[in-house]
PDB file of N, CA and C in Angstrom:
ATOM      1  N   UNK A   1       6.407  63.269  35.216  1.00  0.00           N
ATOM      2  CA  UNK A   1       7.527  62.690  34.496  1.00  0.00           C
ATOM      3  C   UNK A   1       7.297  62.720  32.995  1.00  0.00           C
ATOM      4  N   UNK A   2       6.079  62.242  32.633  1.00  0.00           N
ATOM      5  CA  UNK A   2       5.761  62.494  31.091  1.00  0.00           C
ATOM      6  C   UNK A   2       5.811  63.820  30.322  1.00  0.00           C
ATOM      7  N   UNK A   3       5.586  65.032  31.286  1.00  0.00           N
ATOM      8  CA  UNK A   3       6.135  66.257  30.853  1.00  0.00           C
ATOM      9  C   UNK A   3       7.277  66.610  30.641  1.00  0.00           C
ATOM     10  N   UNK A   4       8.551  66.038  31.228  1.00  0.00           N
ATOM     11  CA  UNK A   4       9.647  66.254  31.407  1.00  0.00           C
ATOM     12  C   UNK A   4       9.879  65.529  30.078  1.00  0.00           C
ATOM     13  N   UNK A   5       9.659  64.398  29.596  1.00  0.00           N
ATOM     14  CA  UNK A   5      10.046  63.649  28.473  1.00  0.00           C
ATOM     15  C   UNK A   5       9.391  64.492  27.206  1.00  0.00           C
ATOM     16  N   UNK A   6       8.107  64.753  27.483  1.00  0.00           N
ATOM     17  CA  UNK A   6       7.594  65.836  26.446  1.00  0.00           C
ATOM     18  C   UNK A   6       8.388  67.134  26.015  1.00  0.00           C
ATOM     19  N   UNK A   7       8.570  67.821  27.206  1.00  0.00           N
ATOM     20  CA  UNK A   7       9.443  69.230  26.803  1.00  0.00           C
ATOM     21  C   UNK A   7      10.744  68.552  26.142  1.00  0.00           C
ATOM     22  N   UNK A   8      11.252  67.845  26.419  1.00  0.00           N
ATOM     23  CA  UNK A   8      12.781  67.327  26.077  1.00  0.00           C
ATOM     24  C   UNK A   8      12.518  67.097  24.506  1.00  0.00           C
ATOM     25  N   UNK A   9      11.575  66.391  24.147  1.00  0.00           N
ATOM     26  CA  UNK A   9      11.035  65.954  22.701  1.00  0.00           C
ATOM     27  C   UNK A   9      10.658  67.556  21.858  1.00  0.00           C
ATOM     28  N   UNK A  10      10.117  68.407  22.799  1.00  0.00           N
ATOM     29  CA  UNK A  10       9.766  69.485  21.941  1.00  0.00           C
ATOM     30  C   UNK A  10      11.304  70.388  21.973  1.00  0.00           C
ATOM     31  N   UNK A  11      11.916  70.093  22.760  1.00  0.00           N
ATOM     32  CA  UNK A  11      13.138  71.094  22.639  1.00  0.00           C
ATOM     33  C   UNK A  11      14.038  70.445  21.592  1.00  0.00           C
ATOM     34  N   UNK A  12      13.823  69.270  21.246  1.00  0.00           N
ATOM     35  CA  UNK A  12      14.781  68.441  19.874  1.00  0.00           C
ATOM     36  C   UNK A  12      14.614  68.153  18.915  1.00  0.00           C
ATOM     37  N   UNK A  13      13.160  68.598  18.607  1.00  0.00           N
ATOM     38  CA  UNK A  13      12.131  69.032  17.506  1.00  0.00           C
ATOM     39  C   UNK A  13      11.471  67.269  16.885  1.00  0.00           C
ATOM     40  N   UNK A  14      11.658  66.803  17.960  1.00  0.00           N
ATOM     41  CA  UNK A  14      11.256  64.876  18.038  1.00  0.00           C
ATOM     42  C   UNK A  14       9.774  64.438  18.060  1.00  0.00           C
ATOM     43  N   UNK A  15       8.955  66.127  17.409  1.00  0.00           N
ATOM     44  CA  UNK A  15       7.059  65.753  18.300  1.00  0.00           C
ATOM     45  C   UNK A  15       6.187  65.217  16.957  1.00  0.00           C
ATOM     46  N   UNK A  16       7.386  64.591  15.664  1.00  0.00           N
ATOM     47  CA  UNK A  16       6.808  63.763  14.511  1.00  0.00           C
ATOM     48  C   UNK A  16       6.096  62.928  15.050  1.00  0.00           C
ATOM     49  N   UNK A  17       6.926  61.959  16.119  1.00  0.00           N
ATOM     50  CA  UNK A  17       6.144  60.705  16.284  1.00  0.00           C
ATOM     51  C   UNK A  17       5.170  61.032  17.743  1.00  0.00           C
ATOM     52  N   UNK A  18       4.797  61.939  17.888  1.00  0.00           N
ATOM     53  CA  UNK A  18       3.548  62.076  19.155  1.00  0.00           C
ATOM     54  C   UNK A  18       2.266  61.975  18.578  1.00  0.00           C
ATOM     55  N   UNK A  19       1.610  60.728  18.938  1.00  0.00           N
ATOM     56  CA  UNK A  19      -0.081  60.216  18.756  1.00  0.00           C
ATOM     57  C   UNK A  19      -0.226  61.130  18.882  1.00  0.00           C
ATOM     58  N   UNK A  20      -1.647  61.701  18.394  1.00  0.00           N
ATOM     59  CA  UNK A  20      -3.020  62.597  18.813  1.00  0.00           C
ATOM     60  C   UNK A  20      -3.587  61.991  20.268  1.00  0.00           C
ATOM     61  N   UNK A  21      -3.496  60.765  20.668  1.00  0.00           N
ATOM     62  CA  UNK A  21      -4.190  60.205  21.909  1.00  0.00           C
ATOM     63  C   UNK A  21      -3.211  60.239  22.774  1.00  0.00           C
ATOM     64  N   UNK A  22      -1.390  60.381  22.467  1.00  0.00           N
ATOM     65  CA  UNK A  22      -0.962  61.030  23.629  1.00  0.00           C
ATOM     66  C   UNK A  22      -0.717  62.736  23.578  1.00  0.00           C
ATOM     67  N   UNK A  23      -1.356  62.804  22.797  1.00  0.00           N
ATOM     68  CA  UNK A  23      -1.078  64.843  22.996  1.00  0.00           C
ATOM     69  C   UNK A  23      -2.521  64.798  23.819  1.00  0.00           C
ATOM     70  N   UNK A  24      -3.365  64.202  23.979  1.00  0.00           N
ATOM     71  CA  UNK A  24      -4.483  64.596  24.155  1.00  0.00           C
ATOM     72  C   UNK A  24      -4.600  63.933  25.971  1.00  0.00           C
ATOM     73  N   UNK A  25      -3.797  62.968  26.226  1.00  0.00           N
ATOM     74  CA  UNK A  25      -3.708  62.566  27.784  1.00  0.00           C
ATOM     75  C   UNK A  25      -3.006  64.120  27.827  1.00  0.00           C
ATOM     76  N   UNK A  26      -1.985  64.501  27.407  1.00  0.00           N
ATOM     77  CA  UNK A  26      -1.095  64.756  28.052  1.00  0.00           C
ATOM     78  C   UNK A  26      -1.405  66.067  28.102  1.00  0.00           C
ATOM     79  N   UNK A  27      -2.407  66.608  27.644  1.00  0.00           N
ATOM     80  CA  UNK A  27      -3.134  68.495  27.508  1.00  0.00           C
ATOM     81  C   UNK A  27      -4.100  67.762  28.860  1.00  0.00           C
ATOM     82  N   UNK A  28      -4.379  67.050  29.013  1.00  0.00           N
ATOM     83  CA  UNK A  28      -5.994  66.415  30.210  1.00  0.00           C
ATOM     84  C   UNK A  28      -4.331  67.061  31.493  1.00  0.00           C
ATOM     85  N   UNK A  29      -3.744  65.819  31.532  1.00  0.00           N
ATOM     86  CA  UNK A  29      -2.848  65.760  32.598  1.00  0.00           C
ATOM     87  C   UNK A  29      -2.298  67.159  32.591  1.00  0.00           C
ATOM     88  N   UNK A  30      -2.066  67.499  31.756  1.00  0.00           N
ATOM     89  CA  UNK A  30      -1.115  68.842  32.008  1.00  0.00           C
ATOM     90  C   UNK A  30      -2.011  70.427  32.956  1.00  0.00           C
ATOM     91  N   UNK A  31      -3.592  70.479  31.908  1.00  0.00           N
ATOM     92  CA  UNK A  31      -4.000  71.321  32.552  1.00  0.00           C
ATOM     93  C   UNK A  31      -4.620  71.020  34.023  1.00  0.00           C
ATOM     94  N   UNK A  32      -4.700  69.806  34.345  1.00  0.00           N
ATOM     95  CA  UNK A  32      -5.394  69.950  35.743  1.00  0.00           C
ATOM     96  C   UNK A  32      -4.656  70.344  36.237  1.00  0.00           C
ATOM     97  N   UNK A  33      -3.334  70.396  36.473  1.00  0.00           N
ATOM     98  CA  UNK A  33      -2.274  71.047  37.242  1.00  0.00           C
ATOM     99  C   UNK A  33      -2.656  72.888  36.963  1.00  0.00           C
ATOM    100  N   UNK A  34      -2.953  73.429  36.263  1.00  0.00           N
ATOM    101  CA  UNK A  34      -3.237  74.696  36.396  1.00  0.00           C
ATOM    102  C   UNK A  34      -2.040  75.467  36.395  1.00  0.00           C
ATOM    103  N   UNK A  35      -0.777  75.257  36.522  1.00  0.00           N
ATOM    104  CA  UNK A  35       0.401  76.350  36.885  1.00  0.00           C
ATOM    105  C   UNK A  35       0.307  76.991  35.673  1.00  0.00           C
ATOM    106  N   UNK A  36       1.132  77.893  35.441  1.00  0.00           N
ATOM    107  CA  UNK A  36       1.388  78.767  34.754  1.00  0.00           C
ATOM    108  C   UNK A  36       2.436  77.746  33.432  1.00  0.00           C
ATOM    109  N   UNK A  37       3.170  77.204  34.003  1.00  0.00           N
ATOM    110  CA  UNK A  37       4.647  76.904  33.412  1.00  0.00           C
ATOM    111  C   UNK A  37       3.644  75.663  32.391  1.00  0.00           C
ATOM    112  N   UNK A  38       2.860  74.965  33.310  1.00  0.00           N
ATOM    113  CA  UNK A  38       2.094  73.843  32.414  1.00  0.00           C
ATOM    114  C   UNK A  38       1.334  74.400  31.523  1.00  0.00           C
ATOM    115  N   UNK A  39       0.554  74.861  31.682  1.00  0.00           N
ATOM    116  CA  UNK A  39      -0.616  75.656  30.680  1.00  0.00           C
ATOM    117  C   UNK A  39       0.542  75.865  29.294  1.00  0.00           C
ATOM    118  N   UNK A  40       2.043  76.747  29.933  1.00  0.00           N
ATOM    119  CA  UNK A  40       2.544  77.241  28.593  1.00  0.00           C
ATOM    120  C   UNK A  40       3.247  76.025  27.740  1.00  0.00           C
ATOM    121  N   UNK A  41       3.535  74.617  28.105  1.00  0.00           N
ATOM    122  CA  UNK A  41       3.938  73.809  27.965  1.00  0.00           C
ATOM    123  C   UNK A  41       2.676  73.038  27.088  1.00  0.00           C
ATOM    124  N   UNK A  42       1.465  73.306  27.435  1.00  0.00           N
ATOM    125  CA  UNK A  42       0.300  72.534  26.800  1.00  0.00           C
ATOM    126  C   UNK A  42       0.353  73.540  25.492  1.00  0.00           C
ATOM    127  N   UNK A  43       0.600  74.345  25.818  1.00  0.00           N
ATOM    128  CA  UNK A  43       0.048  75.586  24.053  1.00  0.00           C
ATOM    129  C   UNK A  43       1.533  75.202  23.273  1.00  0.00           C
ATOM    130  N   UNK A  44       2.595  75.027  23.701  1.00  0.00           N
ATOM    131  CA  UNK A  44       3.872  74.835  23.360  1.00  0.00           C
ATOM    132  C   UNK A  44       3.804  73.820  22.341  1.00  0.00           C
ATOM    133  N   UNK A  45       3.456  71.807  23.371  1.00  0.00           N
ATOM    134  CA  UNK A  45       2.617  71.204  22.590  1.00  0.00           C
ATOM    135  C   UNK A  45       1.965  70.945  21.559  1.00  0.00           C
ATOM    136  N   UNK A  46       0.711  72.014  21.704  1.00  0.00           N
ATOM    137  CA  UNK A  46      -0.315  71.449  21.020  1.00  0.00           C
ATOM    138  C   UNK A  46       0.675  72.703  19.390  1.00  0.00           C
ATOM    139  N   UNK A  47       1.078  73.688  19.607  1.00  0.00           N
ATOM    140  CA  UNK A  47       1.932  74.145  18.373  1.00  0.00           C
ATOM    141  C   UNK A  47       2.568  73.563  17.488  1.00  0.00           C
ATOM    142  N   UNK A  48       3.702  72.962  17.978  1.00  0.00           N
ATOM    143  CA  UNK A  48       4.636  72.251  17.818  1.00  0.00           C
ATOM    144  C   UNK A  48       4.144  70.755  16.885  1.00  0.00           C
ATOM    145  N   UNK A  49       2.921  70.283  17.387  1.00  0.00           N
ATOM    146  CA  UNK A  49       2.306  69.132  17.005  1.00  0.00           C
ATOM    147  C   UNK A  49       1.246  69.397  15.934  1.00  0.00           C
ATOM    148  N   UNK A  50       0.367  70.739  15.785  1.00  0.00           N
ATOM    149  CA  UNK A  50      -0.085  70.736  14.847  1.00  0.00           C
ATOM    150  C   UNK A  50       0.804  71.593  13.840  1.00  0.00           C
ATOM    151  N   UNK A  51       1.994  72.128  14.266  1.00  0.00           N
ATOM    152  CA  UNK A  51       2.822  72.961  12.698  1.00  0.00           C
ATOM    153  C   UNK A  51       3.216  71.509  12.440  1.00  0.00           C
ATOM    154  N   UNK A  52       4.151  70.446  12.738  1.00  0.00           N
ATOM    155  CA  UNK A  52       4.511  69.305  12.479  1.00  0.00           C
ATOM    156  C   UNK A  52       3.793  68.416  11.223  1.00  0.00           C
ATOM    157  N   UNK A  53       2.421  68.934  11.879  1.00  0.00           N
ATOM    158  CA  UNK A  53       1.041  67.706  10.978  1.00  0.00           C
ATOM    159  C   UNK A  53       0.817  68.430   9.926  1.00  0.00           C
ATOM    160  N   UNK A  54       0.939  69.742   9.531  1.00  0.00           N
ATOM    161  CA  UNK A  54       0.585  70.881   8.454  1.00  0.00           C
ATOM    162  C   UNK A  54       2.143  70.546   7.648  1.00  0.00           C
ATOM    163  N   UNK A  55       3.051  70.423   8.158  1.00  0.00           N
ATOM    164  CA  UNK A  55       4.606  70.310   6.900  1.00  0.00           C
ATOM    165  C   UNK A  55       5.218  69.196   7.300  1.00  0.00           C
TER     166      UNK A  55
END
């Protein structure tokens, strides 16, 4: 469920206010799942959150 709220936040460009301690549950939670779709959702993420912190 927290992924679903995540992608929604990265698709509305809303990932200003995402902690470092929830990007960082949420790369733990995301990769144990292993799929394909998650993995691209964790790199999606962690993009999105460090171009954000750079401008």
């Amino acid at each position: 469920m927290a992924s679903l709220v995540l992608m929604k936040r990265i698709y509305e460009g809303k990932l200003e206010n995402l902690s470092l301690s929830e990007l960082i549950s949420t790369n733990a939670r995301l990769m144990k799942k292993r799929t394909e779709l998650e993995r691209g959702l964790v790199l999606k993420i962690n993009w999105c959150w460090s171009f954000n912190l750079y401008n």
